[in-house]
Protein backbone atom coordinates (compact mmCIF):
# COMPACT_ATOMS: atom_id res chain seq x y z
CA UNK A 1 130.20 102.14 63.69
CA UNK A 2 128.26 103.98 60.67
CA UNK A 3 129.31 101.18 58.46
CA UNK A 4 128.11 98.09 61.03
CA UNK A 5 124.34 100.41 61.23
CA UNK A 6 124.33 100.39 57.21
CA UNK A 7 124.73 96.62 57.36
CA UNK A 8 121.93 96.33 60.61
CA UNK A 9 119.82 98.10 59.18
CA UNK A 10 119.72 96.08 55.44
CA UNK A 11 119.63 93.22 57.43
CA UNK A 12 116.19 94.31 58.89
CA UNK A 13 114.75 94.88 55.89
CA UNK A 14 115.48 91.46 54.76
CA UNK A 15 114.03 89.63 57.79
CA UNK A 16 110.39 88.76 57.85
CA UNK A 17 108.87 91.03 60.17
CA UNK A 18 106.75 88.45 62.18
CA UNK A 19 109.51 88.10 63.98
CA UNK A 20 112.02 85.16 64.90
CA UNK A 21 112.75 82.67 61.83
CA UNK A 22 113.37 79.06 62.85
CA UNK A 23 117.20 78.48 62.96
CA UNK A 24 118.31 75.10 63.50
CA UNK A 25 121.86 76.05 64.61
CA UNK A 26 120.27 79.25 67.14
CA UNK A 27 123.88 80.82 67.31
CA UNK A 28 124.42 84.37 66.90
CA UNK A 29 126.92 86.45 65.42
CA UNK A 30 127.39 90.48 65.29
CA UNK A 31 125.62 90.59 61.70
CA UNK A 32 122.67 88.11 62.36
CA UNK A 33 120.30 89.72 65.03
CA UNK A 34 116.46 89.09 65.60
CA UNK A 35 113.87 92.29 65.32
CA UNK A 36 112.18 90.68 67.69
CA UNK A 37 113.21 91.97 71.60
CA UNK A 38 111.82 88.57 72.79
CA UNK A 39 112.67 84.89 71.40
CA UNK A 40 110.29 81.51 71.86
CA UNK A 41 112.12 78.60 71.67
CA UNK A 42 109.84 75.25 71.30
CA UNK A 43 109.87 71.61 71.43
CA UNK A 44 107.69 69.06 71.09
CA UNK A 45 107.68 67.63 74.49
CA UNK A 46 104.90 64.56 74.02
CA UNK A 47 106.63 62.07 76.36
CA UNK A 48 107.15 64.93 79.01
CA UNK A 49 110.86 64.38 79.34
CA UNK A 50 111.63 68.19 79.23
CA UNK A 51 110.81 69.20 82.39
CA UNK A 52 111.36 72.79 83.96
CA UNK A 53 114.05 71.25 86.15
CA UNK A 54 115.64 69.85 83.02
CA UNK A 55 115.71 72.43 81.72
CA UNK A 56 117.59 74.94 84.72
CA UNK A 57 119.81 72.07 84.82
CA UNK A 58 120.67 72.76 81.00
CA UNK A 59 121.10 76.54 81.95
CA UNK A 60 123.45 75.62 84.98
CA UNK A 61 125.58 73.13 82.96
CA UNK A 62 126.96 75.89 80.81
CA UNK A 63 127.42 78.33 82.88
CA UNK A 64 123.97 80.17 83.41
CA UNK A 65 122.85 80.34 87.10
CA UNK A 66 119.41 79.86 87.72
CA UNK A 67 119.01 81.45 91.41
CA UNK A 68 114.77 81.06 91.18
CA UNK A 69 112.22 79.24 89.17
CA UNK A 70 109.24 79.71 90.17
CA UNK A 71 106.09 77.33 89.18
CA UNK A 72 103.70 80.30 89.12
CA UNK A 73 100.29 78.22 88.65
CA UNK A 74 99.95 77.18 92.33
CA UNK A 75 99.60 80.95 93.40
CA UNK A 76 97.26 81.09 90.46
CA UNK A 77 94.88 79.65 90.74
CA UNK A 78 95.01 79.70 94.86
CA UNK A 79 94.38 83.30 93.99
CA UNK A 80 92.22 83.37 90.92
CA UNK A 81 90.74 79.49 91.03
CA UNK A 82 92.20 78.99 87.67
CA UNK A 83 95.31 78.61 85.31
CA UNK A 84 95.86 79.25 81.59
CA UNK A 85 98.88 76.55 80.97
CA UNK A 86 99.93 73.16 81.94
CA UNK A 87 102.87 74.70 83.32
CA UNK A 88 103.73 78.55 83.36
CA UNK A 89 106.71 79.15 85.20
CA UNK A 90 108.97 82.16 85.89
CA UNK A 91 112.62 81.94 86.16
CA UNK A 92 115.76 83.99 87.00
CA UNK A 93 119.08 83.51 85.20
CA UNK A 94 122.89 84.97 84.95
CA UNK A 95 126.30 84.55 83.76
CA UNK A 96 128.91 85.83 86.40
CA UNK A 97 131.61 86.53 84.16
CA UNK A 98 129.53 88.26 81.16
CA UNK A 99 127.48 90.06 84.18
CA UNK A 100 130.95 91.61 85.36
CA UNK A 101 132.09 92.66 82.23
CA UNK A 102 128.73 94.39 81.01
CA UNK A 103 127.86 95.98 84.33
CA UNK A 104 131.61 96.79 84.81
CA UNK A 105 131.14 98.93 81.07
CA UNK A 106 127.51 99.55 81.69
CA UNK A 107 126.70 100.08 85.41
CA UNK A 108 122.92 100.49 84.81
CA UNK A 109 123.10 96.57 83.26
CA UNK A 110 122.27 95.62 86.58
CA UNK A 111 118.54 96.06 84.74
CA UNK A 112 118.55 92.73 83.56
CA UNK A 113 120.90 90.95 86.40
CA UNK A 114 119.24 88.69 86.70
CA UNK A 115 117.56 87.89 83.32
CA UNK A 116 114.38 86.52 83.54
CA UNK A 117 112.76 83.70 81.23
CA UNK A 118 108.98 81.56 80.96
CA UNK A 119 108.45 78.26 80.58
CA UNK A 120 105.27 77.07 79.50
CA UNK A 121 103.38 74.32 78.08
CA UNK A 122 100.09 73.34 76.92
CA UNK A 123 99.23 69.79 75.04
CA UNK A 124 102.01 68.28 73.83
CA UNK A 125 105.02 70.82 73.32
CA UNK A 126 106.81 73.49 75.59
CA UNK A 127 108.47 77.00 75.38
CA UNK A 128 111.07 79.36 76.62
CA UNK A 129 110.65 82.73 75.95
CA UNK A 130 113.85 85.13 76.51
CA UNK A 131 115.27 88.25 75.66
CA UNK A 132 117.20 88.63 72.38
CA UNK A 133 120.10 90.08 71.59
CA UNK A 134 118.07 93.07 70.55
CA UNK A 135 116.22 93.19 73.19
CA UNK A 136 119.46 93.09 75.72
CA UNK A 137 120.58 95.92 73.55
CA UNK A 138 117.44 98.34 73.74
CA UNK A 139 116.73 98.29 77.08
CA UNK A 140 119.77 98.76 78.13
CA UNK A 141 121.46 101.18 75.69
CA UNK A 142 123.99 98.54 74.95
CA UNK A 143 125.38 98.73 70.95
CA UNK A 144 124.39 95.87 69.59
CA UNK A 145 128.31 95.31 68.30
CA UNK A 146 129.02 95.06 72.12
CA UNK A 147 130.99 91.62 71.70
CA UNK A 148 130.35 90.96 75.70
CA UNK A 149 126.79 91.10 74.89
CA UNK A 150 127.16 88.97 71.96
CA UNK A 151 128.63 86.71 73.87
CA UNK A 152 125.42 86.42 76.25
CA UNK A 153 123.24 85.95 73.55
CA UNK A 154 124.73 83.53 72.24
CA UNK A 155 125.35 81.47 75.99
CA UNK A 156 121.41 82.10 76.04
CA UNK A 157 120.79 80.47 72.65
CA UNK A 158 123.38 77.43 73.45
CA UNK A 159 120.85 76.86 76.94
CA UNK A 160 118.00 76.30 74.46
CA UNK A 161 119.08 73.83 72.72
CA UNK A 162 120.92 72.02 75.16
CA UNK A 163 117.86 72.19 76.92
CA UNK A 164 115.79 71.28 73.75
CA UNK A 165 118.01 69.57 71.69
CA UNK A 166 115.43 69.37 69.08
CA UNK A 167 113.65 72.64 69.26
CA UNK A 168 113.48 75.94 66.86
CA UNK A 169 112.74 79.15 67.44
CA UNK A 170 108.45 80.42 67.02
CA UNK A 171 107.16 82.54 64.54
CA UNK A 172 105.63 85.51 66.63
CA UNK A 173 102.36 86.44 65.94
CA UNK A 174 102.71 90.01 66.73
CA UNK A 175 104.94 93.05 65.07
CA UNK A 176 106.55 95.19 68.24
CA UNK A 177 105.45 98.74 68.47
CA UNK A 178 108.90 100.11 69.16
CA UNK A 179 108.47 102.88 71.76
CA UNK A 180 110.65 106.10 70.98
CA UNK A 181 110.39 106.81 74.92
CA UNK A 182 113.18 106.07 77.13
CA UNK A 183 112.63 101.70 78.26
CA UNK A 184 114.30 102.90 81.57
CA UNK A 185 112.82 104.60 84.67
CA UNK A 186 115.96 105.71 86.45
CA UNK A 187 116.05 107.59 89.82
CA UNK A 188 119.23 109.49 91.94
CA UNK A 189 118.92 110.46 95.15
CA UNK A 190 121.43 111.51 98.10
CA UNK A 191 123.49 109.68 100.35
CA UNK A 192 123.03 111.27 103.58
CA UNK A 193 124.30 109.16 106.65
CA UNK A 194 122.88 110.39 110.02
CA UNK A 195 125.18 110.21 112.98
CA UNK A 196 127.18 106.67 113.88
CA UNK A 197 125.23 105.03 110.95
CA UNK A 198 127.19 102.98 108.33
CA UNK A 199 126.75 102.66 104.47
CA UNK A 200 125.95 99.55 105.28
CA UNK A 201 123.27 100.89 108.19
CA UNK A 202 122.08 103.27 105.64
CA UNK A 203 121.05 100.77 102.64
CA UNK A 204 119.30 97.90 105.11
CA UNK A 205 116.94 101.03 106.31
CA UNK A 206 115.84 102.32 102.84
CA UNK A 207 115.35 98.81 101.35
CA UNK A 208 113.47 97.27 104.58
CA UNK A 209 111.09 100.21 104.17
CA UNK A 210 111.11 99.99 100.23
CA UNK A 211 109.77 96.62 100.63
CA UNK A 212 107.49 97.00 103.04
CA UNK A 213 105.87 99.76 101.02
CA UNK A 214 105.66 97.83 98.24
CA UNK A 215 103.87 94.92 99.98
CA UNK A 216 100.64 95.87 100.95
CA UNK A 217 100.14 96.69 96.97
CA UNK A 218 101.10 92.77 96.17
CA UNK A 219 104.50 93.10 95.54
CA UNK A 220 106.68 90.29 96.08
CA UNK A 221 110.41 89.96 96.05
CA UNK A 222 111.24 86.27 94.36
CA UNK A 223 115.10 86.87 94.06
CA UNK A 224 117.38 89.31 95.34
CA UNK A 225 121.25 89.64 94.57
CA UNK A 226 124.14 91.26 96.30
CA UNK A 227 126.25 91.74 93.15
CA UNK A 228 129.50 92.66 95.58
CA UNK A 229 129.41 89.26 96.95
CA UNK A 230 127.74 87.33 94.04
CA UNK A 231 129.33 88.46 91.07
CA UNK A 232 132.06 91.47 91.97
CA UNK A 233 134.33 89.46 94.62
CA UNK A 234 135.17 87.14 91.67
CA UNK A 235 137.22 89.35 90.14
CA UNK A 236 138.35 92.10 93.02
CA UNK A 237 136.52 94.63 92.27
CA UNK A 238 135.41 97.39 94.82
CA UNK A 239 134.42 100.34 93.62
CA UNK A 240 130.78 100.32 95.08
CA UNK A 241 129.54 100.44 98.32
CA UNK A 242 126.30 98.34 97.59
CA UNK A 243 125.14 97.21 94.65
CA UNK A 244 121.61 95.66 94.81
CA UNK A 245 119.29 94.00 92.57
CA UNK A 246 115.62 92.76 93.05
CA UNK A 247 113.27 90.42 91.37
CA UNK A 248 109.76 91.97 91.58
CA UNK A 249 106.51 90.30 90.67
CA UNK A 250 103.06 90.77 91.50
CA UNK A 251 100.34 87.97 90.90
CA UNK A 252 97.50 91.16 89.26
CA UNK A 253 100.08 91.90 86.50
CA UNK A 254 101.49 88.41 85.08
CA UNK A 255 98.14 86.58 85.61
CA UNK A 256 96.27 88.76 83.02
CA UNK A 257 99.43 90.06 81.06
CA UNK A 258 100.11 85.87 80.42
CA UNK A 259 97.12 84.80 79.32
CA UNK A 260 97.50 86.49 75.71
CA UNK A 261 101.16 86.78 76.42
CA UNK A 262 103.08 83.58 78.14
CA UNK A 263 106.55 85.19 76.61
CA UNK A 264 105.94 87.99 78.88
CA UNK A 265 108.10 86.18 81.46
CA UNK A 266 111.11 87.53 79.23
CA UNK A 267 110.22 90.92 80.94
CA UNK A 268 108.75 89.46 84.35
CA UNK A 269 110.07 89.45 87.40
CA UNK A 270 111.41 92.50 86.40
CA UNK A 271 114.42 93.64 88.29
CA UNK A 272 115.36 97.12 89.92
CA UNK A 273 118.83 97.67 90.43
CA UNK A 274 120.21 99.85 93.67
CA UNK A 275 123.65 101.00 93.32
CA UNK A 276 126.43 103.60 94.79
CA UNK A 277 129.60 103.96 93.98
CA UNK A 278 132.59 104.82 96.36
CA UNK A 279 133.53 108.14 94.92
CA UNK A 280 129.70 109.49 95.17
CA UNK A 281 127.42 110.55 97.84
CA UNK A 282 124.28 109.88 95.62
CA UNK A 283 122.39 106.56 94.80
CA UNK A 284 121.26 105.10 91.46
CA UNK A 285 117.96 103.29 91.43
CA UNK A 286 116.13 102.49 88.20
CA UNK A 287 114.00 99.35 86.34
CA UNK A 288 112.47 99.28 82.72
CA UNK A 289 108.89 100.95 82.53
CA UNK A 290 106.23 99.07 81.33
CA UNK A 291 106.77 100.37 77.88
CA UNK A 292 108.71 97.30 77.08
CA UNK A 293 106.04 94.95 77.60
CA UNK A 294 103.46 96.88 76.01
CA UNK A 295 105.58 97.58 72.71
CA UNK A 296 107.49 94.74 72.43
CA UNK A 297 104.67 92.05 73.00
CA UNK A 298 102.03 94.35 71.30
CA UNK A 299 100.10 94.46 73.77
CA UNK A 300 95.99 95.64 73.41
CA UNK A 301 93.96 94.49 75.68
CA UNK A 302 92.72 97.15 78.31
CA UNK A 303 93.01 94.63 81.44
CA UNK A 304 96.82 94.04 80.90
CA UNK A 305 98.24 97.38 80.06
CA UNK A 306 95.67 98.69 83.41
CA UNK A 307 97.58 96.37 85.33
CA UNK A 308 101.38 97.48 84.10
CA UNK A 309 100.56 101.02 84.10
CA UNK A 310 98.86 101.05 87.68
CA UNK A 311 102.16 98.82 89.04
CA UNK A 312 104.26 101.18 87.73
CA UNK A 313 103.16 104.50 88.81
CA UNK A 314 103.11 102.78 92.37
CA UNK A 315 106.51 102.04 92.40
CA UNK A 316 107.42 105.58 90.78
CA UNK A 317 105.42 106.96 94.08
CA UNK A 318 106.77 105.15 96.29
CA UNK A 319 110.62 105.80 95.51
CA UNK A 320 109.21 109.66 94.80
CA UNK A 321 108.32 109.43 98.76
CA UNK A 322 111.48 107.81 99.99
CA UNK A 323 113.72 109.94 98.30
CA UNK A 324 111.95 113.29 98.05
């Protein structure tokens, strides 16, 4: 392991550090990594044959399941009376297998299941905008050398280009900010079933009244995934009791955070994972704070980092009051 972080980190110093060099082959390997946590893949698009249903169909074709994608300018500008792209949309997307075997290694990978991608467009060209390898990796806590994770990144980069057969990766205009704080917000709290209530029983109460605390604050719930029954049944596996993951958006973040940032749908909807394994009578709860956005995507301006920071600490209170 010392050896493969002396060759990472000479690699860094040899990459520019705007960001994501155009590659016309965008396969990775465990030696060639991008500093950047998020990745912009472009194609001129003049005739308007790439399409955001062309491209989820390219994601499904090799494997990628796109459960949501969600054309995000319609709420827009019914809520604000105005959009910033052509097209902005926000999708969800996940690999069964690779999801198994990371989450099955790395529980709290349920983070990014699913993984979440833009799609934008303005004139005549339009863009993806994804997690990269390193950004899989530093959220998550994943080594980099993981070859399960490798693996995704590269399925990822093979959904570019066969949804962009002629595209290349974007030259960032931004450096990240690394934060040295923890990307993670992760909660426990106790299992305690009241009398003739079922595990089962107990998780339907605490997420019905998760949501509907969430709501009145503009919270919305695009995509939600029983892992047990969408990815763990595959392969016989039963060692939780429920394992839960939500898509959460709200229109007052992304709207402001996307107008200087449209690859801030790598991030957005973010997902919070709910989990509890057999052999416990505690629950694991947990997203990534805001801190990835704000580093990664170096962002300044006072309206967008307002709006993260106030959406956070509302969902911190809320799952402070619910499991206090």
């Amino acid at each position: 392991m010392k050896y493969f972080n002396i060759l990472y980190l000479a690699l860094l110093m040899s990459i520019i550090t705007t960001g994501c060099s155009t590659h016309s082959n965008p396969t990775l390997t465990s030696t060639s990594q991008f500093i950047q946590d998020v990745q912009v893949y472009s194609s001129a698009n003049t005739n308007n044959l790439i399409t955001v249903q062309s491209i989820e169909d390219a994601f499904e074709s090799i494997g990628l399941s796109v459960p949501g994608n969600n054309n995000m300018n319609k709420p827009f500008y019914a809520r604000f009376g105005k959009v910033h792209y052509k097209v902005y949309n926000l999708a969800m997307y996940f690999n069964t297998e690779l999801s198994f075997k990371l989450i099955k290694k790395y529980p709290k990978f349920g983070i990014l299941t699913p993984l979440t991608m833009s799609i934008y467009s303005n004139k005549d060209s339009i863009n993806i905008a994804t997690l990269t390898i390193n950004g899989m990796s530093r959220a998550t806590g994943i080594p980099l050398d993981d070859s399960d994770l490798i693996a995704y990144a590269n399925l990822i980069h093979q959904a570019l280009k066969k949804a962009m057969p002629n595209g290349h990766f974007k030259d960032l205009p931004f450096t990240p900010k690394h934060s040295q704080k923890s990307l993670q917000l992760n909660f426990e709290a106790a299992v305690d079933l009241e009398d003739g209530n079922s595990i089962d029983d107990f998780i339907d109460d605490f997420e019905a009244e998760f949501e509907a605390e969430l709501e009145p604050y503009g919270f919305l719930f695009p995509n939600f995934m029983n892992l047990q029954e969408d990815i763990f049944d595959n392969y016989s596996y039963n060692v939780y009791d429920f394992y839960h993951t939500y898509s959460i958006c709200k229109f007052d973040v992304i709207y402001p955070v996307s107008k200087l940032h449209p690859e801030a749908g790598a991030w957005a909807p973010c997902s919070f994972y709910i989990y509890k394994l057999k052999n416990e009578n505690k629950m694991h709860m947990g997203f990534l704070g805001v801190q990835n956005w704000i580093t990664t995507l170096d962002i300044k301006d006072k309206e967008s980092i307002s709006a993260l920071t106030d959406a956070q600490k509302t969902i911190k209170q809320i799952l402070k009051e619910l499991t206090d």
